[in-house]
PDB file of N, CA and C in Angstrom:
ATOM      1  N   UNK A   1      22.359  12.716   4.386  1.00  0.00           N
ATOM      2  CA  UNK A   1      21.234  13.193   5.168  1.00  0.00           C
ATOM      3  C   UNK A   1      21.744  13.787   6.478  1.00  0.00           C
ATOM      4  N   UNK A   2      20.953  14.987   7.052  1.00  0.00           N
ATOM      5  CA  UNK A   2      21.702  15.178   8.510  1.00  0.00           C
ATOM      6  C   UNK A   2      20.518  14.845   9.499  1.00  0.00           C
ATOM      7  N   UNK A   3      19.970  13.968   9.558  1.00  0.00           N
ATOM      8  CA  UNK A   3      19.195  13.298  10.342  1.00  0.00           C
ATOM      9  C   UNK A   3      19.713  11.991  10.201  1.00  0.00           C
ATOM     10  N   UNK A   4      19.009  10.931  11.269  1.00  0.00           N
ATOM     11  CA  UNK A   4      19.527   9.855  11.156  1.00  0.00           C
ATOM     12  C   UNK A   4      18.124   9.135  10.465  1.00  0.00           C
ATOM     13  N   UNK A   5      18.868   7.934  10.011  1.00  0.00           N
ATOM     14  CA  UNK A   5      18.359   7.512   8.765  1.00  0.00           C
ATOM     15  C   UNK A   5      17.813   5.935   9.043  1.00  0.00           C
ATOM     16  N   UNK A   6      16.620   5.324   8.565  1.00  0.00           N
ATOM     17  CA  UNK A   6      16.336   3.748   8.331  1.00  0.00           C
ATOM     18  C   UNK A   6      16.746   3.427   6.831  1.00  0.00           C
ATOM     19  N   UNK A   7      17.074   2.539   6.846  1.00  0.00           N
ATOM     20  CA  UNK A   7      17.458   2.374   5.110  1.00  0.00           C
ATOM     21  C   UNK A   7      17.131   0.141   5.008  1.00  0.00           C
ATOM     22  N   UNK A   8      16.045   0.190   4.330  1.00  0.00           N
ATOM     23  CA  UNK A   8      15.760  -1.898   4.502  1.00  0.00           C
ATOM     24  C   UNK A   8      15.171  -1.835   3.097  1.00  0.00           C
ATOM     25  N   UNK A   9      15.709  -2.658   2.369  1.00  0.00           N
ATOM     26  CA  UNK A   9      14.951  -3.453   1.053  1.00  0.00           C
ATOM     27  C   UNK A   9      15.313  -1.938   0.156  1.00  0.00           C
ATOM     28  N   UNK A  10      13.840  -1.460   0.257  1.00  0.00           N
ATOM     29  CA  UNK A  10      14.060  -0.237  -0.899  1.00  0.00           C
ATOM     30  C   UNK A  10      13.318   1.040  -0.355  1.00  0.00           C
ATOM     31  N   UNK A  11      13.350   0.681   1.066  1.00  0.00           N
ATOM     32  CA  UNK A  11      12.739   1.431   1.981  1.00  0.00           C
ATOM     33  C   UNK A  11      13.753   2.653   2.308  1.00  0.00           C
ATOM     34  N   UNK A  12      13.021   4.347   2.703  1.00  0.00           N
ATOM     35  CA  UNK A  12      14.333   4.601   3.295  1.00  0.00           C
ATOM     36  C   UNK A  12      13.436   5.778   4.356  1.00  0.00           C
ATOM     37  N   UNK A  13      13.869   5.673   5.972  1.00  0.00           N
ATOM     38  CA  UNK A  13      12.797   6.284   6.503  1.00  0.00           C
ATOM     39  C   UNK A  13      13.232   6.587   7.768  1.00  0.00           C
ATOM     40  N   UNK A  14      12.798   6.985   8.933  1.00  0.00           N
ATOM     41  CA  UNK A  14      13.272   7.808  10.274  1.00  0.00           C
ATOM     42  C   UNK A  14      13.387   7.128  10.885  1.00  0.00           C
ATOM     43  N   UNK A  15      12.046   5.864  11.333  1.00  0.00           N
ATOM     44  CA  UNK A  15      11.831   5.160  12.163  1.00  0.00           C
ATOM     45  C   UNK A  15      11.659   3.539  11.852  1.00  0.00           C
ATOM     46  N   UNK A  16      11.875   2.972  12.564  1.00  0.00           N
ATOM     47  CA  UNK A  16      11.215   1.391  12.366  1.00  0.00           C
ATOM     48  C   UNK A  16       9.845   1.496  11.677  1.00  0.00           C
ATOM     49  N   UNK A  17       8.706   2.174  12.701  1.00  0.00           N
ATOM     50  CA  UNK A  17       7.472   2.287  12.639  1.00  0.00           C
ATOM     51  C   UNK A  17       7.077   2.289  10.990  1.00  0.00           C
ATOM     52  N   UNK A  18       8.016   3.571  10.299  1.00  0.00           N
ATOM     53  CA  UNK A  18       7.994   4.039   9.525  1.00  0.00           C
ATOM     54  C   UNK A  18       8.131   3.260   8.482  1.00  0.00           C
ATOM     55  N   UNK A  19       9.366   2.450   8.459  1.00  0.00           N
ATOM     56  CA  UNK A  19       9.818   1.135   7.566  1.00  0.00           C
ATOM     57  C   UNK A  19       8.674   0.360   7.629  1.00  0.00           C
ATOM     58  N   UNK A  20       8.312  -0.325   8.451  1.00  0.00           N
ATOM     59  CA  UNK A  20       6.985  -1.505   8.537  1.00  0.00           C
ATOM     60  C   UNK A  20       5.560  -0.910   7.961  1.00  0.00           C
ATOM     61  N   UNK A  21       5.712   0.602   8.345  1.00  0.00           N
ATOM     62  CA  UNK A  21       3.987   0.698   7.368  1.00  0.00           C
ATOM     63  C   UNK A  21       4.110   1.535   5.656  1.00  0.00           C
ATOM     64  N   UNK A  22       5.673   1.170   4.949  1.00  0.00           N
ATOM     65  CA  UNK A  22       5.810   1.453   3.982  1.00  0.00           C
ATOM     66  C   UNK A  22       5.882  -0.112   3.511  1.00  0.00           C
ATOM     67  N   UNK A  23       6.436  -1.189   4.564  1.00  0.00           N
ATOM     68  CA  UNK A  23       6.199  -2.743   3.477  1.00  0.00           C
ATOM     69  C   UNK A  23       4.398  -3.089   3.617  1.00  0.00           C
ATOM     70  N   UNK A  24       4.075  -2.641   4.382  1.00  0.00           N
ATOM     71  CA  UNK A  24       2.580  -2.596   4.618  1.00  0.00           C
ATOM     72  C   UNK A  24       1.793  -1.986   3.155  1.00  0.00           C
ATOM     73  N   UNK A  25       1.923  -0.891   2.888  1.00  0.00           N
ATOM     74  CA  UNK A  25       1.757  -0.150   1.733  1.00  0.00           C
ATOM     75  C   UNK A  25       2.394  -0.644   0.623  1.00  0.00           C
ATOM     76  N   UNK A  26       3.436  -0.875   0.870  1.00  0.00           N
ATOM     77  CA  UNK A  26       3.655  -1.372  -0.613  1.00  0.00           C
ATOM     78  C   UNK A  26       3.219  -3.029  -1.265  1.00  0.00           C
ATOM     79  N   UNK A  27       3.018  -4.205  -0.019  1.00  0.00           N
ATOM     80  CA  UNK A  27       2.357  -5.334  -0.035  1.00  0.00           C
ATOM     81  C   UNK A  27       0.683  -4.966  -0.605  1.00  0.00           C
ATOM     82  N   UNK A  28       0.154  -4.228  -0.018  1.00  0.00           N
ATOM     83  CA  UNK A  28      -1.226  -3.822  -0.172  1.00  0.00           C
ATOM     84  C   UNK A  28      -1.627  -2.636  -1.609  1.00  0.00           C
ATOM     85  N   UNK A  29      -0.126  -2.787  -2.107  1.00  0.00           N
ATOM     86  CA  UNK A  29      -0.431  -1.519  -3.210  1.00  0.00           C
ATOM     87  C   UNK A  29      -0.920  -0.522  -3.298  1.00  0.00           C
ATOM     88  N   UNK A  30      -0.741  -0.010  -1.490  1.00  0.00           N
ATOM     89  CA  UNK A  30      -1.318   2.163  -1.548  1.00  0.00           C
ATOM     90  C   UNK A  30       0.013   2.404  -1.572  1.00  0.00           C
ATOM     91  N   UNK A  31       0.067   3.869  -1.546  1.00  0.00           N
ATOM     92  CA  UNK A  31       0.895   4.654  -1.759  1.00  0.00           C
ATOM     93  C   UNK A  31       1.979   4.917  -2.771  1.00  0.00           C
ATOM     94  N   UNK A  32       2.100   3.469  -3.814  1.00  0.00           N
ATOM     95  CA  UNK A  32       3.271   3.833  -4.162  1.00  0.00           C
ATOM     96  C   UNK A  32       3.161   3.530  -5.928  1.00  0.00           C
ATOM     97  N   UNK A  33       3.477   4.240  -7.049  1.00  0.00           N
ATOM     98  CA  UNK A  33       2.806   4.347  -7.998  1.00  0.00           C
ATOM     99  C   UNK A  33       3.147   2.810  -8.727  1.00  0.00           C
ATOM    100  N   UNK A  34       2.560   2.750  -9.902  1.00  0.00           N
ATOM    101  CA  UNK A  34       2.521   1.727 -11.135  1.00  0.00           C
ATOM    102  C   UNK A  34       3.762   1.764 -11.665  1.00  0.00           C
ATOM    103  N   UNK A  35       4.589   0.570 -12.078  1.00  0.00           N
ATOM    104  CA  UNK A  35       5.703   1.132 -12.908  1.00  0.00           C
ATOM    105  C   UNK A  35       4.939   0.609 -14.476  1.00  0.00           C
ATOM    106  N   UNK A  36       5.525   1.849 -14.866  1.00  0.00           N
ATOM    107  CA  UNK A  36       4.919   1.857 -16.471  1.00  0.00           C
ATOM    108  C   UNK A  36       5.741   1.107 -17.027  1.00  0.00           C
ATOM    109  N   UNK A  37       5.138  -0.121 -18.122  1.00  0.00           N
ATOM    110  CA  UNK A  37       5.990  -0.609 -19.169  1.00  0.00           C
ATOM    111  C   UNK A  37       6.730  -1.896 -18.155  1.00  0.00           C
ATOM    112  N   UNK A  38       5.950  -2.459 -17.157  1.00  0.00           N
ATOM    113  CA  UNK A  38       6.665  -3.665 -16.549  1.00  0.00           C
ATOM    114  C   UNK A  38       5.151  -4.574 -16.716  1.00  0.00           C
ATOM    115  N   UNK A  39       5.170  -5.717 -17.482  1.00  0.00           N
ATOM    116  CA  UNK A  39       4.409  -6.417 -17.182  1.00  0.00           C
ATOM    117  C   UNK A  39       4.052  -7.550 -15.883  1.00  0.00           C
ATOM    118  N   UNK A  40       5.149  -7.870 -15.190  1.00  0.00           N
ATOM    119  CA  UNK A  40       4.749  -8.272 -14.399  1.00  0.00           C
ATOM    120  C   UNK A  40       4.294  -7.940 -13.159  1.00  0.00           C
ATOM    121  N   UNK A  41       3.711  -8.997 -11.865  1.00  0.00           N
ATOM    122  CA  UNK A  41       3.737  -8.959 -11.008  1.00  0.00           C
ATOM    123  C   UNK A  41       4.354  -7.790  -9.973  1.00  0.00           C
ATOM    124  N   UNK A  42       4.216  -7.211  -8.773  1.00  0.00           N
ATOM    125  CA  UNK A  42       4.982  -6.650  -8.306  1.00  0.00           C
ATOM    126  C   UNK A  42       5.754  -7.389  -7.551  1.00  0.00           C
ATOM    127  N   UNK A  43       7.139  -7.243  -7.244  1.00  0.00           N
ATOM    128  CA  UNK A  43       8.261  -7.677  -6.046  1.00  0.00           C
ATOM    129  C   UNK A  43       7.403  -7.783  -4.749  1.00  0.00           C
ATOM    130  N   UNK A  44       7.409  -8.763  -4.690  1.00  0.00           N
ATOM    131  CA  UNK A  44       7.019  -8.898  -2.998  1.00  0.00           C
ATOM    132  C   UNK A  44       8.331  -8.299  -1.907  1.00  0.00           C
ATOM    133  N   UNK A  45       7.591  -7.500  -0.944  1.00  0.00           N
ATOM    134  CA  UNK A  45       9.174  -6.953   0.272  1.00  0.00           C
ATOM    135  C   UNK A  45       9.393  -8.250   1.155  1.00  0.00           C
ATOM    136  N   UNK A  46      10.787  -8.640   0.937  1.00  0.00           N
ATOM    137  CA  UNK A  46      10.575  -9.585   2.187  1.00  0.00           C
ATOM    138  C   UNK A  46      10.398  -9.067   3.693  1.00  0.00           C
ATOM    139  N   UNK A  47      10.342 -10.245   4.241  1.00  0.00           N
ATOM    140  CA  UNK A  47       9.728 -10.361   5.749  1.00  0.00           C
ATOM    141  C   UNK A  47      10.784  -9.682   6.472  1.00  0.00           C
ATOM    142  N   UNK A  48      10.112  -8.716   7.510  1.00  0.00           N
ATOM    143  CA  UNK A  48      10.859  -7.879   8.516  1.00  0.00           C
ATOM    144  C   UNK A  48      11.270  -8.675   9.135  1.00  0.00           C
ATOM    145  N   UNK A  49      12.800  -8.130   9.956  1.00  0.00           N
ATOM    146  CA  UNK A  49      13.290  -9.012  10.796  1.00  0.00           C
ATOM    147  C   UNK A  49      11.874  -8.733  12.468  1.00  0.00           C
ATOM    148  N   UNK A  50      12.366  -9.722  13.178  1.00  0.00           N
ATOM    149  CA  UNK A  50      11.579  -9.589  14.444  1.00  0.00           C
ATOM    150  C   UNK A  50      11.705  -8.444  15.351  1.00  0.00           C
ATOM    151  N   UNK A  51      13.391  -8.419  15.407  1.00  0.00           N
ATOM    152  CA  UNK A  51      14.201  -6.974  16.138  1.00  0.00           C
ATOM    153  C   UNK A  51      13.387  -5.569  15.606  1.00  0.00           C
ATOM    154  N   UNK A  52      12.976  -4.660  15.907  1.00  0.00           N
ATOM    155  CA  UNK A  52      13.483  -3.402  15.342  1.00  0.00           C
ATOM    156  C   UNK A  52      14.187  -3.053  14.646  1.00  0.00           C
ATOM    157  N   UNK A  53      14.292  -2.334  13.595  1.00  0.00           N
ATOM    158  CA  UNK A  53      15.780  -2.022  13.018  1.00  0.00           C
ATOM    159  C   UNK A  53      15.443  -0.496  13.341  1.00  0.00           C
ATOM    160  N   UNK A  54      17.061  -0.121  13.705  1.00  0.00           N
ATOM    161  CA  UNK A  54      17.574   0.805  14.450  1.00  0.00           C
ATOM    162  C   UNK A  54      17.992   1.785  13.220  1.00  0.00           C
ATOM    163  N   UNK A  55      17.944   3.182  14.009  1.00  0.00           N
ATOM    164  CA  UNK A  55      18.092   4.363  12.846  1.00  0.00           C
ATOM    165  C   UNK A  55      19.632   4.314  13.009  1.00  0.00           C
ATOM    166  N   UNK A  56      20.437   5.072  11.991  1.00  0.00           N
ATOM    167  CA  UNK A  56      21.420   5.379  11.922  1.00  0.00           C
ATOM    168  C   UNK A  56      22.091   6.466  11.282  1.00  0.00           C
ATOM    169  N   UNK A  57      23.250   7.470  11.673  1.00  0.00           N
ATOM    170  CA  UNK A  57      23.268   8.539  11.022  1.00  0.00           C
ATOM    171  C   UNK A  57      24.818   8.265  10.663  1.00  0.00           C
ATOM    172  N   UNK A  58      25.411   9.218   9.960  1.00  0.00           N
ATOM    173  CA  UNK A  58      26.583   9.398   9.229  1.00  0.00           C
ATOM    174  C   UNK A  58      27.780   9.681   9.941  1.00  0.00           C
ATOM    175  N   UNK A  59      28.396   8.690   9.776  1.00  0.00           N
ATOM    176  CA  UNK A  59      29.815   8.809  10.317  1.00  0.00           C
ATOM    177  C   UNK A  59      30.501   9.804   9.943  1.00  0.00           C
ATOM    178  N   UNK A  60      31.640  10.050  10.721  1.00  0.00           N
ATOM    179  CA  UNK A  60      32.981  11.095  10.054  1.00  0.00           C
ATOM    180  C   UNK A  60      33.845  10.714  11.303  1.00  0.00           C
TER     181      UNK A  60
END
């Protein structure tokens, strides 16, 4: 990526903000589709840390 990057669980996104209202969405089941052919339950995301998590971009 040439931006800098959030990357948590199975999240991958710009900002903190960004990370927390995709486990939001995905706890609450908007945004993110059905997997076909899985009978169970969905994965619960675990719990955000308290900190922020900080963006990060690509070394060289």
């Amino acid at each position: 990526f040439g931006e800098e990057i959030v990357m948590w669980w199975n999240f991958v996104a710009r900002t903190d903000e960004e990370i927390r209202q995709a486990r939001e969405d995905w706890m609450t089941g908007d945004r993110f589709g059905e997997v076909k052919g899985y009978a169970g339950a969905p994965l619960p995301a675990p719990e955000l840390p308290n900190t922020p998590l900080k963006a990060r971009g690509r070394a060289r």
